[in-house]
N, C-alpha and C. Protein backbone atom coordinates (compact mmCIF):
# COMPACT_ATOMS: atom_id res chain seq x y z
N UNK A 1 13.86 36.30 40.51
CA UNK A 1 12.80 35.32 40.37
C UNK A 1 11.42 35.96 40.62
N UNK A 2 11.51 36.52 41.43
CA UNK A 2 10.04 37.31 41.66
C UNK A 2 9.75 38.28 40.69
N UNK A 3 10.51 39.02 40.70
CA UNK A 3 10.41 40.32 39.78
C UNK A 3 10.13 39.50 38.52
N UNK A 4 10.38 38.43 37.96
CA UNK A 4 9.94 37.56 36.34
C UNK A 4 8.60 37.41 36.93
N UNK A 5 8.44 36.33 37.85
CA UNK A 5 6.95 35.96 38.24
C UNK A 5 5.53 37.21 38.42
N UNK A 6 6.30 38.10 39.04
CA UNK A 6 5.18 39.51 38.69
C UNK A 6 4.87 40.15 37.47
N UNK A 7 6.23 40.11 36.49
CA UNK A 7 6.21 40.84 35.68
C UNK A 7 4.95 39.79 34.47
N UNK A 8 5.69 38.54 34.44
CA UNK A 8 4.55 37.50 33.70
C UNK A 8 2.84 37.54 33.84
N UNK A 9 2.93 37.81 35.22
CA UNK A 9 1.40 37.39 36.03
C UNK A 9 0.81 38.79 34.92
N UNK A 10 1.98 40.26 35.43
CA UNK A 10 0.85 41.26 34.95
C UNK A 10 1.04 41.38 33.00
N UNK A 11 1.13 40.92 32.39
CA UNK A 11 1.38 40.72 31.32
C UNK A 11 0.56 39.94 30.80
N UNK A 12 0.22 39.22 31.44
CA UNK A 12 -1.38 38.46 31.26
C UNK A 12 -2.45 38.71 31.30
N UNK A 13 -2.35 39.69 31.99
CA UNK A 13 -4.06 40.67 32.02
C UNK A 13 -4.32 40.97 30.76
N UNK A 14 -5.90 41.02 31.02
CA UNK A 14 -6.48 41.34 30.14
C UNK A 14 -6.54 42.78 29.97
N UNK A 15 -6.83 43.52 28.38
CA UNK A 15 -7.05 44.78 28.29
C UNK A 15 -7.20 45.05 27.42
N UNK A 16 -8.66 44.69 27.13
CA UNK A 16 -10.01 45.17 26.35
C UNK A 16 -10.99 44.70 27.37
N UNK A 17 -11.09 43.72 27.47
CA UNK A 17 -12.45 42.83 28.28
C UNK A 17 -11.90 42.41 29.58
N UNK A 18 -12.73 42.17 30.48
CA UNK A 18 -12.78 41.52 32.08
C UNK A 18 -13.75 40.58 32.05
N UNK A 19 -13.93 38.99 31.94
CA UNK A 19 -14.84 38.28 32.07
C UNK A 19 -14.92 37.97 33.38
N UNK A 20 -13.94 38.57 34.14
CA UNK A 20 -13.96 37.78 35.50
C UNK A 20 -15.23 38.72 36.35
N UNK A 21 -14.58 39.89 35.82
CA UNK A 21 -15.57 41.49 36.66
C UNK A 21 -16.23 41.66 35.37
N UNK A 22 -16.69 40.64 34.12
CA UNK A 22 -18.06 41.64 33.25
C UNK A 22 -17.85 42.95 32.95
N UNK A 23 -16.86 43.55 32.78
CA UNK A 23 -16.58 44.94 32.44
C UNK A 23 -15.29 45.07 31.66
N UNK A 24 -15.66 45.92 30.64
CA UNK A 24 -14.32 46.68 29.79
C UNK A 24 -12.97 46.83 30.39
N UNK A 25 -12.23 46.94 30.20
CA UNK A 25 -10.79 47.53 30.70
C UNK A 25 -10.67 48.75 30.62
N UNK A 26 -10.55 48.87 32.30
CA UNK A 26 -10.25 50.43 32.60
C UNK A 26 -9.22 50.55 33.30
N UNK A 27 -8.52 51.59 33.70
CA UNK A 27 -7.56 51.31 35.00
C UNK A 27 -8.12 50.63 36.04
N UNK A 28 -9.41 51.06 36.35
CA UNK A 28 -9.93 50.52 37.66
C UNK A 28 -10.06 48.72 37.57
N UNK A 29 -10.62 48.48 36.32
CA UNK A 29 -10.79 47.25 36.21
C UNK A 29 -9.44 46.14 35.81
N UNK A 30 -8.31 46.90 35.48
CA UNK A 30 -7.02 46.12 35.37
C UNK A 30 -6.22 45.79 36.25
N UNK A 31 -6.60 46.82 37.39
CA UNK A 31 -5.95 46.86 38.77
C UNK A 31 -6.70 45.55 39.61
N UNK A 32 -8.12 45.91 39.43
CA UNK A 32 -8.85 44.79 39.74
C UNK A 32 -8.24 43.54 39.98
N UNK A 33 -8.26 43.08 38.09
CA UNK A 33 -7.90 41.94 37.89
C UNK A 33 -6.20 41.80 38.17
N UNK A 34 -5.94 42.41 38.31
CA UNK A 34 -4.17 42.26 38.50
C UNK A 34 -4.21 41.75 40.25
N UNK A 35 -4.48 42.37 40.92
CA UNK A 35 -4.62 42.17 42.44
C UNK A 35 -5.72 40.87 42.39
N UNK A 36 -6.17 40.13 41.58
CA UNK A 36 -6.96 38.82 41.98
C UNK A 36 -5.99 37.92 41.27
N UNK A 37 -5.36 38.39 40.16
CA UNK A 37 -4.25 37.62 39.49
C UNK A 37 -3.24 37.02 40.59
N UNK A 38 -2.33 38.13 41.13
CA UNK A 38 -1.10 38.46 42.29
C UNK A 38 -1.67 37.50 43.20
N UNK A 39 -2.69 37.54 44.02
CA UNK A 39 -3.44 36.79 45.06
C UNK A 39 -3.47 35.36 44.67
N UNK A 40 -4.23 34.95 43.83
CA UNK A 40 -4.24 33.58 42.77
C UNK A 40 -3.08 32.87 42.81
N UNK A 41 -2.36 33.74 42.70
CA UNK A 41 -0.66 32.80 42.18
C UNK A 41 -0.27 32.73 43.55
N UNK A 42 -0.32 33.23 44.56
CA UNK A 42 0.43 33.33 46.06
C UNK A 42 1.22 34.71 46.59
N UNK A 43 1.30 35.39 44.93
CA UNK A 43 2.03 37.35 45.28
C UNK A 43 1.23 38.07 46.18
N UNK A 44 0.00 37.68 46.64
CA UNK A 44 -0.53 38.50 47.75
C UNK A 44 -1.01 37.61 48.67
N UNK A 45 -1.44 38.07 49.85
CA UNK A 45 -2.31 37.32 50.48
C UNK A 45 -3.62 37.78 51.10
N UNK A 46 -4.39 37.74 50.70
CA UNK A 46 -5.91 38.88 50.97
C UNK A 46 -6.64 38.01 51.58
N UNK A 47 -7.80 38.45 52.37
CA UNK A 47 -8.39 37.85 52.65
C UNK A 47 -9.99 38.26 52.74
N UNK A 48 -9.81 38.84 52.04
CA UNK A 48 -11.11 39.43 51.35
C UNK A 48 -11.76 39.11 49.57
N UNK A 49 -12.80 39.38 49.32
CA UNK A 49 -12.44 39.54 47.67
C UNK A 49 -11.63 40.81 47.13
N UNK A 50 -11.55 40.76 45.69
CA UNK A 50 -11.08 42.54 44.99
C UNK A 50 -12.18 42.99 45.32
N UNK A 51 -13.90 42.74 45.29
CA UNK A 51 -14.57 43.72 45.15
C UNK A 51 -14.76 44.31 46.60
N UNK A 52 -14.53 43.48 47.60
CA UNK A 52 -14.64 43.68 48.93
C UNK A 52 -13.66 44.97 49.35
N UNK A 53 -12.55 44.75 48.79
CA UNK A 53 -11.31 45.54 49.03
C UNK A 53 -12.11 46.78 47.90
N UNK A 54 -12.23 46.48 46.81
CA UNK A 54 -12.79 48.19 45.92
C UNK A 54 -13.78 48.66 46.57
N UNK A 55 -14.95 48.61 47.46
CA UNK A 55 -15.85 48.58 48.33
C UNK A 55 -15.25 49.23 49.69
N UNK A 56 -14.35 49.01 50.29
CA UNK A 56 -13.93 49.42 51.50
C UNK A 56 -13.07 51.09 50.96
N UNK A 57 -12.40 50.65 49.76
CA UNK A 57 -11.31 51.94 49.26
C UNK A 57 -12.51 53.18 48.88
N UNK A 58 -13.34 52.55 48.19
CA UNK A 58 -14.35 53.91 47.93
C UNK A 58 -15.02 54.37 48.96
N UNK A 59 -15.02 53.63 50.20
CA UNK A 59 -16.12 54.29 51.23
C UNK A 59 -14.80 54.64 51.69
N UNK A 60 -13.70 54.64 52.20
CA UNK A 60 -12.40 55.23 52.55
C UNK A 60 -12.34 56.58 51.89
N UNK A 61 -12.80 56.83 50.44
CA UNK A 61 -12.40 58.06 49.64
C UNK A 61 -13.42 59.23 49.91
N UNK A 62 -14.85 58.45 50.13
CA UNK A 62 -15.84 58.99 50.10
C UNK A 62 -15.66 59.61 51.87
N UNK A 63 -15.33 58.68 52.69
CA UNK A 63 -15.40 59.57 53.89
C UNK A 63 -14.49 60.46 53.89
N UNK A 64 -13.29 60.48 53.47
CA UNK A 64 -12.10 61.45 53.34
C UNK A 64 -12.78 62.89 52.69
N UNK A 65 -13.14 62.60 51.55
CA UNK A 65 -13.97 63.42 50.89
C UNK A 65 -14.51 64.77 51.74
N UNK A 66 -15.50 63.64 52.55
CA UNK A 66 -16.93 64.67 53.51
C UNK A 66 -15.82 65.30 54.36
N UNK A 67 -15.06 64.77 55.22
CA UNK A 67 -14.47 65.30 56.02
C UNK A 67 -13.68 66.49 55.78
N UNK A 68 -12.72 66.06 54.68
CA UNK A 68 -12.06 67.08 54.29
C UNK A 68 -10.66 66.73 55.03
N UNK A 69 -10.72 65.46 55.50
CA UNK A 69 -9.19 65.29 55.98
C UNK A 69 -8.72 63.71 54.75
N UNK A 70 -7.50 63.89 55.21
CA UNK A 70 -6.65 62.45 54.13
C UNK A 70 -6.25 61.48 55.47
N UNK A 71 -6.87 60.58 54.72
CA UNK A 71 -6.63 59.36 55.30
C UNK A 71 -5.49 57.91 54.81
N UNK A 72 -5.07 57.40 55.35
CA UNK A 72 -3.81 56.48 55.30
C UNK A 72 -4.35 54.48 56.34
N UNK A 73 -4.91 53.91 55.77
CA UNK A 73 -5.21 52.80 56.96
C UNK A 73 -5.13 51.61 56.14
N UNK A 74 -4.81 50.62 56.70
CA UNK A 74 -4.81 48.96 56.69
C UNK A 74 -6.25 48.04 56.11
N UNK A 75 -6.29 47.80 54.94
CA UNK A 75 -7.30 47.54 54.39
C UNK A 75 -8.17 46.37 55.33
N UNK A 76 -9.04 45.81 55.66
CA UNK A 76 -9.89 44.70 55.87
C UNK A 76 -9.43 43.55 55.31
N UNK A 77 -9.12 43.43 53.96
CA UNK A 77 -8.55 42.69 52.98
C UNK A 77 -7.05 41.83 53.18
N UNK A 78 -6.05 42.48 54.04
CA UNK A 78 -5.01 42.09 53.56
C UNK A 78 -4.84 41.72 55.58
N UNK A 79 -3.66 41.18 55.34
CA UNK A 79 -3.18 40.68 57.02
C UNK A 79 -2.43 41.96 57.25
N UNK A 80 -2.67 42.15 59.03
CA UNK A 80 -2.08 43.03 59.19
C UNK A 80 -0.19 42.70 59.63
């Protein structure tokens, strides 16, 4: 039952256009909308926005980056 309900949700995305995020379809932007899709229906439970959560992951990459170490942590976004 789940595995149908995920598979439907992501089958619905869009991929050419994003009216939700105003932007083309990219990986970045399908993932986007897939994780606000999942959330929407009850498959996730966030408690943040997507952009809040894409916002926290890039300053996550970007500090990893400077440092030069890899990092692994619990988004802001989701319950712990």
């Amino acid at each position: 039952m789940l595995h149908e309900m995920l598979g439907q949700c992501l089958i619905e995305i869009p991929i050419e256009y994003s009216t939700r995020f105003k932007e083309n379809i990219t990986c970045r932007v399908w993932l986007k909308e897939a994780v606000h899709e999942l959330n929407e229906r009850g498959l996730l439970n966030l408690h943040e926005s997507v952009d809040s959560i894409e916002f926290e992951a890039n300053s996550t990459a970007l500090s990893s980056k400077a440092t030069k170490k890899k990092s692994v942590k619990l988004s802001m976004g989701t319950c712990p």
